[in-house]
N, C-alpha and C. Protein backbone atom coordinates (compact mmCIF):
# COMPACT_ATOMS: atom_id res chain seq x y z
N UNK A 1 120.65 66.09 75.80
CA UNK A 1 120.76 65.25 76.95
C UNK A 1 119.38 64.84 77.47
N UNK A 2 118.37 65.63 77.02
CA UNK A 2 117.17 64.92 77.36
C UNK A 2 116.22 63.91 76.45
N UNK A 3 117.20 63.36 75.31
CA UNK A 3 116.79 62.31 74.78
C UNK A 3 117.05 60.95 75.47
N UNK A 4 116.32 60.11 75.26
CA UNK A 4 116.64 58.76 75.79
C UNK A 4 117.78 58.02 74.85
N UNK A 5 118.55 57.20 75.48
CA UNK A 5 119.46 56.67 74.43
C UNK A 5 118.59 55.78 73.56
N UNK A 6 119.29 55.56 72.42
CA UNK A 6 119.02 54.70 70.90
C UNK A 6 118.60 53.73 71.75
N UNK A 7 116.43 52.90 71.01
CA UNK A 7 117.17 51.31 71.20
C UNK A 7 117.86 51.24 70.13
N UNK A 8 118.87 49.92 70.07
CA UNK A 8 119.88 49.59 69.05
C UNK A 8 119.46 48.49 68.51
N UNK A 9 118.54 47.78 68.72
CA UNK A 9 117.23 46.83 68.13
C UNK A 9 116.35 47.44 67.31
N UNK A 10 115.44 48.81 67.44
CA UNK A 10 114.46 49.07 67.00
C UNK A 10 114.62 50.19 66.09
N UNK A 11 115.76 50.99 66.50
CA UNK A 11 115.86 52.52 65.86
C UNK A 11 117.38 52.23 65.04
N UNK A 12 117.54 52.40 63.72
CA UNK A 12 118.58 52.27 63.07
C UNK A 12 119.46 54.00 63.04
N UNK A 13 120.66 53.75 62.99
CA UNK A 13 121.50 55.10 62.73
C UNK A 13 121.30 55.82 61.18
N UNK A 14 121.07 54.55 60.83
CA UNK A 14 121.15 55.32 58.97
C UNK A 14 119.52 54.59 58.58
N UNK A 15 119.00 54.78 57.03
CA UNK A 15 117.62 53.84 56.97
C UNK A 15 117.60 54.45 55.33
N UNK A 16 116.58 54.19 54.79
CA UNK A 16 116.39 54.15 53.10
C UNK A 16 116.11 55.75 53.00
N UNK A 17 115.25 56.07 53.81
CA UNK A 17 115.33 57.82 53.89
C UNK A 17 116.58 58.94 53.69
N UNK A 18 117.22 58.34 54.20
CA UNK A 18 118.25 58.91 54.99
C UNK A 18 119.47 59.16 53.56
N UNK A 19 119.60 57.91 52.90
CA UNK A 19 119.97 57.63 51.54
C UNK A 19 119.30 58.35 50.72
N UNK A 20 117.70 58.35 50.53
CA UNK A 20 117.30 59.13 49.54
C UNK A 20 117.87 60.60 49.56
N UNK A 21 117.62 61.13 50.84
CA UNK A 21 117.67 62.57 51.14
C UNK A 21 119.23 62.78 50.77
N UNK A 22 120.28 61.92 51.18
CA UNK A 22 121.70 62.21 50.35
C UNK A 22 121.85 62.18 49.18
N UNK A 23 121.18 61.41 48.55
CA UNK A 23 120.97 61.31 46.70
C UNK A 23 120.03 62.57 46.03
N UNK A 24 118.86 62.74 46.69
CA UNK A 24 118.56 64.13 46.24
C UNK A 24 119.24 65.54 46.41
N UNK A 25 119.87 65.96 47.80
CA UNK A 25 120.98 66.93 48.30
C UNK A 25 121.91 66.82 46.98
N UNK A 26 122.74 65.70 46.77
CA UNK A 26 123.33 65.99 45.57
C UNK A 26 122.80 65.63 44.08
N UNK A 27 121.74 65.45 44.21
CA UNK A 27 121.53 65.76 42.58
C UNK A 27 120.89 67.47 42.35
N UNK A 28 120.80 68.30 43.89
CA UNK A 28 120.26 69.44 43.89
C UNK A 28 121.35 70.37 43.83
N UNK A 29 122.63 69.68 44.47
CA UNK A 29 123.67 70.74 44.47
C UNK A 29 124.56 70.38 42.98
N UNK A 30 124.16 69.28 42.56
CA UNK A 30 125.08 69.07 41.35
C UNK A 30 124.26 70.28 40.05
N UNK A 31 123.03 70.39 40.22
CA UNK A 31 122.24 71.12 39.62
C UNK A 31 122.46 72.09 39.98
N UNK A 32 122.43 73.42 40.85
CA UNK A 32 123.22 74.91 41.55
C UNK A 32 124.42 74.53 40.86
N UNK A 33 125.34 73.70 40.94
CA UNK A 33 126.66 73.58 40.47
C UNK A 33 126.85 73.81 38.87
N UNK A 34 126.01 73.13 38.04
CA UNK A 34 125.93 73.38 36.98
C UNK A 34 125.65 74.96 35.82
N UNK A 35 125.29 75.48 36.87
CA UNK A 35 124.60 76.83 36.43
C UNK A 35 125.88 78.08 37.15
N UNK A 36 126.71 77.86 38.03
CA UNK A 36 127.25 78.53 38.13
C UNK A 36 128.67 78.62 37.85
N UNK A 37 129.23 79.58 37.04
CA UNK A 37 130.65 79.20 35.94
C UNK A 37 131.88 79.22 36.88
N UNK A 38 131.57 79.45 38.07
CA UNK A 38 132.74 78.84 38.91
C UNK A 38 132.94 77.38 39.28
N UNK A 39 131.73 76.39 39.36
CA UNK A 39 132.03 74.98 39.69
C UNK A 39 131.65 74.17 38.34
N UNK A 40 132.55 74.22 37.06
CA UNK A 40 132.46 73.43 36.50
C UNK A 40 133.03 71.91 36.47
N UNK A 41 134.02 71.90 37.23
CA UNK A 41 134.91 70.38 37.28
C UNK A 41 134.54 70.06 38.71
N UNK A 42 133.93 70.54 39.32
CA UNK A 42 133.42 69.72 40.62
C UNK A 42 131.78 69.08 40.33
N UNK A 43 131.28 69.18 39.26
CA UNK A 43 129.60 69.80 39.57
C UNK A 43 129.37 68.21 39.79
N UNK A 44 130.46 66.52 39.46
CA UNK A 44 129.53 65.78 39.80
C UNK A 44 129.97 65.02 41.06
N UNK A 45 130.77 65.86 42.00
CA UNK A 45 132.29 65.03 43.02
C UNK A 45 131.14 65.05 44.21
N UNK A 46 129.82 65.39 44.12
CA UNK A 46 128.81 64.82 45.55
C UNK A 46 128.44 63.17 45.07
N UNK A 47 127.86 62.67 43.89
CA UNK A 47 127.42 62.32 43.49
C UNK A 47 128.29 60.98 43.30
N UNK A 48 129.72 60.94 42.70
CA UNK A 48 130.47 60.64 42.52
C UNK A 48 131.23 59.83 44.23
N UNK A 49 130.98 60.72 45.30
CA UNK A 49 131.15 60.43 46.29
C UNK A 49 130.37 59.01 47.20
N UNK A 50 129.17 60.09 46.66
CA UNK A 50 128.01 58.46 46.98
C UNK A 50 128.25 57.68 46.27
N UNK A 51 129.22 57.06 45.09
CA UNK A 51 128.85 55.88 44.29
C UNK A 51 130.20 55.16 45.29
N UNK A 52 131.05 56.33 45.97
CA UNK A 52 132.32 55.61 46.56
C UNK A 52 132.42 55.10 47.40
N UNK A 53 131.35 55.19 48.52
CA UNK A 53 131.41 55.09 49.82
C UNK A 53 131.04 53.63 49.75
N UNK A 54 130.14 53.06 49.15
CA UNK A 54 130.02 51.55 49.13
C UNK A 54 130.94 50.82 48.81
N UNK A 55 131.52 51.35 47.42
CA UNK A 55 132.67 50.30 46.92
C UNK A 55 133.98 50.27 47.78
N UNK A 56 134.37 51.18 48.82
CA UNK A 56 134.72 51.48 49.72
C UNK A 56 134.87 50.84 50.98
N UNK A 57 133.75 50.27 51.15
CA UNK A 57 133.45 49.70 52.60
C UNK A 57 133.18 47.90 51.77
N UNK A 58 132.46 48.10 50.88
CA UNK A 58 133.17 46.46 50.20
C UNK A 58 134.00 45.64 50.31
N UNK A 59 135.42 46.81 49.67
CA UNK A 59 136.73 46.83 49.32
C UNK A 59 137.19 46.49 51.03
N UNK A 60 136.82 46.91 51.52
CA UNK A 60 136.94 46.68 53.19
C UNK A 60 136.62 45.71 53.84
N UNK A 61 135.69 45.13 53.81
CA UNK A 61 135.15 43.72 53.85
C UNK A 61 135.41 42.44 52.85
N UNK A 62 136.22 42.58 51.67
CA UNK A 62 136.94 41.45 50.99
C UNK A 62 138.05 41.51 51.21
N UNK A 63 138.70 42.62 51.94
CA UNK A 63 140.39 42.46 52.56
C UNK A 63 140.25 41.75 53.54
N UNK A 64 139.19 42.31 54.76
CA UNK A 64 138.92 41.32 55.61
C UNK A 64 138.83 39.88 55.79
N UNK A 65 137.22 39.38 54.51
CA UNK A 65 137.62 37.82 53.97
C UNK A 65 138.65 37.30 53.53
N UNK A 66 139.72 38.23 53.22
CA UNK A 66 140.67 37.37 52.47
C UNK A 66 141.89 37.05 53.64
N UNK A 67 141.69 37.85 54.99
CA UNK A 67 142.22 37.78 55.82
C UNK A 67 141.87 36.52 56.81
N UNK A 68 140.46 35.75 56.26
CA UNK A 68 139.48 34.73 57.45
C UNK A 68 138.84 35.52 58.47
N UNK A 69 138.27 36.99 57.92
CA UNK A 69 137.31 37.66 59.04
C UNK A 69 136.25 37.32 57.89
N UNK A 70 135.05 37.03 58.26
CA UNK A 70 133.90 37.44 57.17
C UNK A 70 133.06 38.35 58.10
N UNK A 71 132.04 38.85 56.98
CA UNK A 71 131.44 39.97 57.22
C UNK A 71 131.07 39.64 58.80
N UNK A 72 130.17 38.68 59.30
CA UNK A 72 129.93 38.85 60.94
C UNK A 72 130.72 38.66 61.91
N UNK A 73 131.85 38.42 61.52
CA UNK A 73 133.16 38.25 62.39
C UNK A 73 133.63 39.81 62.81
N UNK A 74 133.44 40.25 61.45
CA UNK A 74 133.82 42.09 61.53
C UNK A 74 133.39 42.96 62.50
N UNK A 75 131.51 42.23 62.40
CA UNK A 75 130.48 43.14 62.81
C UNK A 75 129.69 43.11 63.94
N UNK A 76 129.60 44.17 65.17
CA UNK A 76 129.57 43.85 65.96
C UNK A 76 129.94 43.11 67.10
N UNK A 77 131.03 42.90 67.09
CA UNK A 77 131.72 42.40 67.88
C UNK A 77 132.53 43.17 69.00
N UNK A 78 132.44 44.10 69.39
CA UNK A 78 132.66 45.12 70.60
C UNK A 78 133.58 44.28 71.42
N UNK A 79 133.40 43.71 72.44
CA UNK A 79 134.73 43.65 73.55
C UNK A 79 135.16 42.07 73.08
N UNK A 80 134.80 41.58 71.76
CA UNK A 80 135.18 39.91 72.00
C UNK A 80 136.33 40.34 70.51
N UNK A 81 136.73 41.53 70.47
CA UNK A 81 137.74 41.82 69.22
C UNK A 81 138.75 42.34 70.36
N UNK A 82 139.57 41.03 70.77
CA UNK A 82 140.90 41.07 71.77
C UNK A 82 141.74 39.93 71.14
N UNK A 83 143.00 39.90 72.38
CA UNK A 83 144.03 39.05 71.93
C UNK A 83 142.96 37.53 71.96
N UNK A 84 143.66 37.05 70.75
CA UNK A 84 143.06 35.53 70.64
C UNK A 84 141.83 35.26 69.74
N UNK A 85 141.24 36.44 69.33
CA UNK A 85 139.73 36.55 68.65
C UNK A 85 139.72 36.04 67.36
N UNK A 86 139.33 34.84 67.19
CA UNK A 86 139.72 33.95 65.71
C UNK A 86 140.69 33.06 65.70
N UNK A 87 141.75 33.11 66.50
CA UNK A 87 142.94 32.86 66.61
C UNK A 87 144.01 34.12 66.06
N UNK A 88 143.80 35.25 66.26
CA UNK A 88 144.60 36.27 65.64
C UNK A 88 145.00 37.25 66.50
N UNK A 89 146.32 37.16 67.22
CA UNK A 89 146.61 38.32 68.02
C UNK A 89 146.34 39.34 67.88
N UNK A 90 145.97 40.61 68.83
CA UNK A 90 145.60 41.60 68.86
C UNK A 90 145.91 42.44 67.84
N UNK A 91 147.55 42.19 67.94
CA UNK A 91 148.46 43.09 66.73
C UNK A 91 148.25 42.55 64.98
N UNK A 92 147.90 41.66 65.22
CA UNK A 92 147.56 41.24 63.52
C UNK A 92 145.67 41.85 63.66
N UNK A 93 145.40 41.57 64.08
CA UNK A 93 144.18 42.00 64.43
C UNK A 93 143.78 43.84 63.98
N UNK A 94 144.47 44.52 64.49
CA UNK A 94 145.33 46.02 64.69
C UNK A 94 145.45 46.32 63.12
N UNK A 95 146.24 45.91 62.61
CA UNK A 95 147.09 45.77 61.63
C UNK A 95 146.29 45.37 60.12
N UNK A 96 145.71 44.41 60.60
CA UNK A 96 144.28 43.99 59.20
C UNK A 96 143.42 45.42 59.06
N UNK A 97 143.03 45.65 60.16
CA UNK A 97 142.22 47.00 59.95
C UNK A 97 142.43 48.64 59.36
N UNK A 98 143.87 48.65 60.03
CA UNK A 98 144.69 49.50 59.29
C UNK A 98 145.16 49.53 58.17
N UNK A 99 145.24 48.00 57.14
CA UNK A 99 145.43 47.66 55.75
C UNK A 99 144.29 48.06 55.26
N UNK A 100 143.01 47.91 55.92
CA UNK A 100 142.18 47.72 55.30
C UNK A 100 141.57 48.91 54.74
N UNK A 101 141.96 49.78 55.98
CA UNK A 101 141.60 51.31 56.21
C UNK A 101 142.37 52.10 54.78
N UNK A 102 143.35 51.62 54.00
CA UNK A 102 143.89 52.00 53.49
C UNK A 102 143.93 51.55 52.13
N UNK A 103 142.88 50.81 51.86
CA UNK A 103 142.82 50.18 50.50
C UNK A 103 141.75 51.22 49.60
């Protein structure tokens, strides 16, 4: 509580660091994994994880386009994602995201 809040201009949540240090973590635990004869069928599911999370959030953003959201329609948009936003009621609105959530 005695930090100042994020600027949200200057200071990013995630950054290229941040990525490296997840790509090394698992190429370090896929390595411990390898050597020990209890995690043989997991040793590459960190690694494997990071290749998912993009195609993931992709896959999430071309349901969207195919819906007439494109990527900056998606993003950032905080209180102007209400009834009417695009022309798309709230509930279709609701409902795209929850498809999407699920692809």
């Amino acid at each position: 509580m005695d930090r100042r809040p994020r600027n949200a201009r200057t200071e990013r949540l995630t950054d290229w660091r941040f990525f490296i240090q997840i790509y090394l973590v698992s190429l370090v635990e896929c390595h411990r994994r390898n050597r020990h004869p209890t995690y043989p069928v997991y040793r590459n599911a960190k690694f494997i994880g990071l290749m998912m999370w993009p195609c993931a959030m992709s896959m999430w953003f071309l349901y969207m386009s195919e819906q007439g959201l494109r990527f900056h329609d998606v993003i950032l948009v905080y209180d102007k994602w209400a009834d009417g936003y695009k022309g798309f009621s709230i509930d279709q609105l609701n409902n795209f995201v929850a498809v999407g959530q699920c692809i």
